[in-house]
C-alpha atoms as a PDB file:
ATOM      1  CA  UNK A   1     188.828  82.262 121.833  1.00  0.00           C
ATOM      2  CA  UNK A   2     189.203  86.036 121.466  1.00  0.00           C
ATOM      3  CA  UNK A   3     190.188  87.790 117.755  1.00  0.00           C
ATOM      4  CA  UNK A   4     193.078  90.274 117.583  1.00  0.00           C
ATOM      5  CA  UNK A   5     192.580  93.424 118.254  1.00  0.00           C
ATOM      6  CA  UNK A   6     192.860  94.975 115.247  1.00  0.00           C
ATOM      7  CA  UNK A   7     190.419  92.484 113.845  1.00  0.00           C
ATOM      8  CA  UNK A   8     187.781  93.749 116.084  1.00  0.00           C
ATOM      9  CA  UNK A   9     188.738  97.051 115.042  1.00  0.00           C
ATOM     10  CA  UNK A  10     188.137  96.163 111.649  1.00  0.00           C
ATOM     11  CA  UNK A  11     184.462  94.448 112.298  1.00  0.00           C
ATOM     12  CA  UNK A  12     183.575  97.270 114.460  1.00  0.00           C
ATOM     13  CA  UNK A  13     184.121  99.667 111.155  1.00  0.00           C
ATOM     14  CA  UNK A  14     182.203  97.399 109.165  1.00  0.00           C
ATOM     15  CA  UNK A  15     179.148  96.903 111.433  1.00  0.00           C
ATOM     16  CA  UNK A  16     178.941 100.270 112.091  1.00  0.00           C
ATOM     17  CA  UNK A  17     178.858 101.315 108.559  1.00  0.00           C
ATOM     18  CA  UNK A  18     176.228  98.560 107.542  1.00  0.00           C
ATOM     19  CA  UNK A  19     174.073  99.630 110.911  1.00  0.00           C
ATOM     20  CA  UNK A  20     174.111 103.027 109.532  1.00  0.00           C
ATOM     21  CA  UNK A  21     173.063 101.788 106.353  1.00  0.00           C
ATOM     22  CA  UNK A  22     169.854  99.888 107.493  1.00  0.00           C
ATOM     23  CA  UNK A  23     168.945 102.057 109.627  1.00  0.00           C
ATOM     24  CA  UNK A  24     168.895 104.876 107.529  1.00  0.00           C
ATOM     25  CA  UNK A  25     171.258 106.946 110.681  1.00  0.00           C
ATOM     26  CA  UNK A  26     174.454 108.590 110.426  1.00  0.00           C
ATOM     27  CA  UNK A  27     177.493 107.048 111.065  1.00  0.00           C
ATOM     28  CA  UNK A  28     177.785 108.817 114.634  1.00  0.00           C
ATOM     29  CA  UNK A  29     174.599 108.054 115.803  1.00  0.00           C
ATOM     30  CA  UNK A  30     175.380 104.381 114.860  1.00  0.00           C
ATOM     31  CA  UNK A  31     178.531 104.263 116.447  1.00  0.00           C
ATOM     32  CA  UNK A  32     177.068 105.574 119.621  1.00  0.00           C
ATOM     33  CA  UNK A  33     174.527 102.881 119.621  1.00  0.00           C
ATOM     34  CA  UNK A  34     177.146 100.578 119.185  1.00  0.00           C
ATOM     35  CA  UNK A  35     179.098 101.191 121.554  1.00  0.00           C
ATOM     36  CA  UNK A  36     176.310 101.234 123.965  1.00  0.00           C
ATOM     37  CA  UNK A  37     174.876  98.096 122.653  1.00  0.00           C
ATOM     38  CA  UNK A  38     175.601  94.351 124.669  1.00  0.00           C
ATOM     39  CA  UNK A  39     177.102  93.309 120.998  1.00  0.00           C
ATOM     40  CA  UNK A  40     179.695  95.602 121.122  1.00  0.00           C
ATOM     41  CA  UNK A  41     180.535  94.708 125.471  1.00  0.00           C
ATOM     42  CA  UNK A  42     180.554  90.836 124.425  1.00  0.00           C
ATOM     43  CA  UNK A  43     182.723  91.821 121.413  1.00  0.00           C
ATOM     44  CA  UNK A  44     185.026  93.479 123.279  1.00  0.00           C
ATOM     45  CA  UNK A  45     185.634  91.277 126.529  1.00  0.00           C
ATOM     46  CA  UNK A  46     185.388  88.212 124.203  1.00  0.00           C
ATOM     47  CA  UNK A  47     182.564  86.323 126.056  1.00  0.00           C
ATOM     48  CA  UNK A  48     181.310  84.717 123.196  1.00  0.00           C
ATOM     49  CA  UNK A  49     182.164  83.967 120.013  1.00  0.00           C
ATOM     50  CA  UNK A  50     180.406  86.695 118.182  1.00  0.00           C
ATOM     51  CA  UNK A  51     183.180  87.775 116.232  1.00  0.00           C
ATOM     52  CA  UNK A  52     183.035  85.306 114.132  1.00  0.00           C
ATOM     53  CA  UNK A  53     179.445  86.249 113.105  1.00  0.00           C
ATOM     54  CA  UNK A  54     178.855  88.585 109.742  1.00  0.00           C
ATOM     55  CA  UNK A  55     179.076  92.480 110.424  1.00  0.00           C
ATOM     56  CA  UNK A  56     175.568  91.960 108.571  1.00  0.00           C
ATOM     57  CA  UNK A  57     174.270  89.667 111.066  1.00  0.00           C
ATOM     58  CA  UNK A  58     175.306  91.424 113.807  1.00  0.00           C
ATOM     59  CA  UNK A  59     174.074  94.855 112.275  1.00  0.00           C
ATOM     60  CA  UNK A  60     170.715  93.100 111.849  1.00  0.00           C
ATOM     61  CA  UNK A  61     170.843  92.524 115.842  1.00  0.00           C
ATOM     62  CA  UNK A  62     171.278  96.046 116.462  1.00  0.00           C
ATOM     63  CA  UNK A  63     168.190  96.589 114.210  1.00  0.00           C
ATOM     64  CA  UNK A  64     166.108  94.745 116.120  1.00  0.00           C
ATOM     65  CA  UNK A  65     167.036  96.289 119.489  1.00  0.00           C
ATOM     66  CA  UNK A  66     167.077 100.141 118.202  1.00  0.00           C
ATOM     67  CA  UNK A  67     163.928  99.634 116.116  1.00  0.00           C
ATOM     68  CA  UNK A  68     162.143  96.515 118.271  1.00  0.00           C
ATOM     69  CA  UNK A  69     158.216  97.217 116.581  1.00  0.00           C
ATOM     70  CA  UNK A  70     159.607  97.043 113.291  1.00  0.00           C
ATOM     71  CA  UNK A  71     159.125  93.584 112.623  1.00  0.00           C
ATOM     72  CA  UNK A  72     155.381  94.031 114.074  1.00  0.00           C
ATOM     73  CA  UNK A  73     154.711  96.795 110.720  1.00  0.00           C
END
């Protein structure tokens, strides 16, 4: 199953903005990882059903790949 468009739209605003917010970035550099990420790809084509996961959870997934030793501090 794949959301609406504008849906997506929506989540993408709202992941990006809590991304930004973790990682302490601004909200272009966390759009740019975003759209570069394998989150936002599956998101898009609608491989999987990851838009129906949290922006939070999915902003936490992009912490872990742009910042992978964190959880090693």
């Amino acid at each position: 199953m794949t959301a609406a468009p504008l849906i997506l739209q929506i989540k993408y605003t709202d992941i990006v903005k809590t991304f930004a917010q973790k990682a302490k970035i601004s909200l272009d550099k966390a759009l740019a990882f975003f759209y570069h990420s394998a989150e936002y790809q599956l998101l898009k084509d609608g491989v999987s059903d990851l838009h129906c996961m949290t922006p939070e959870y999915i902003a936490e997934d992009l912490m872990e790949q742009a910042f992978p030793n964190a959880a090693d501090a």
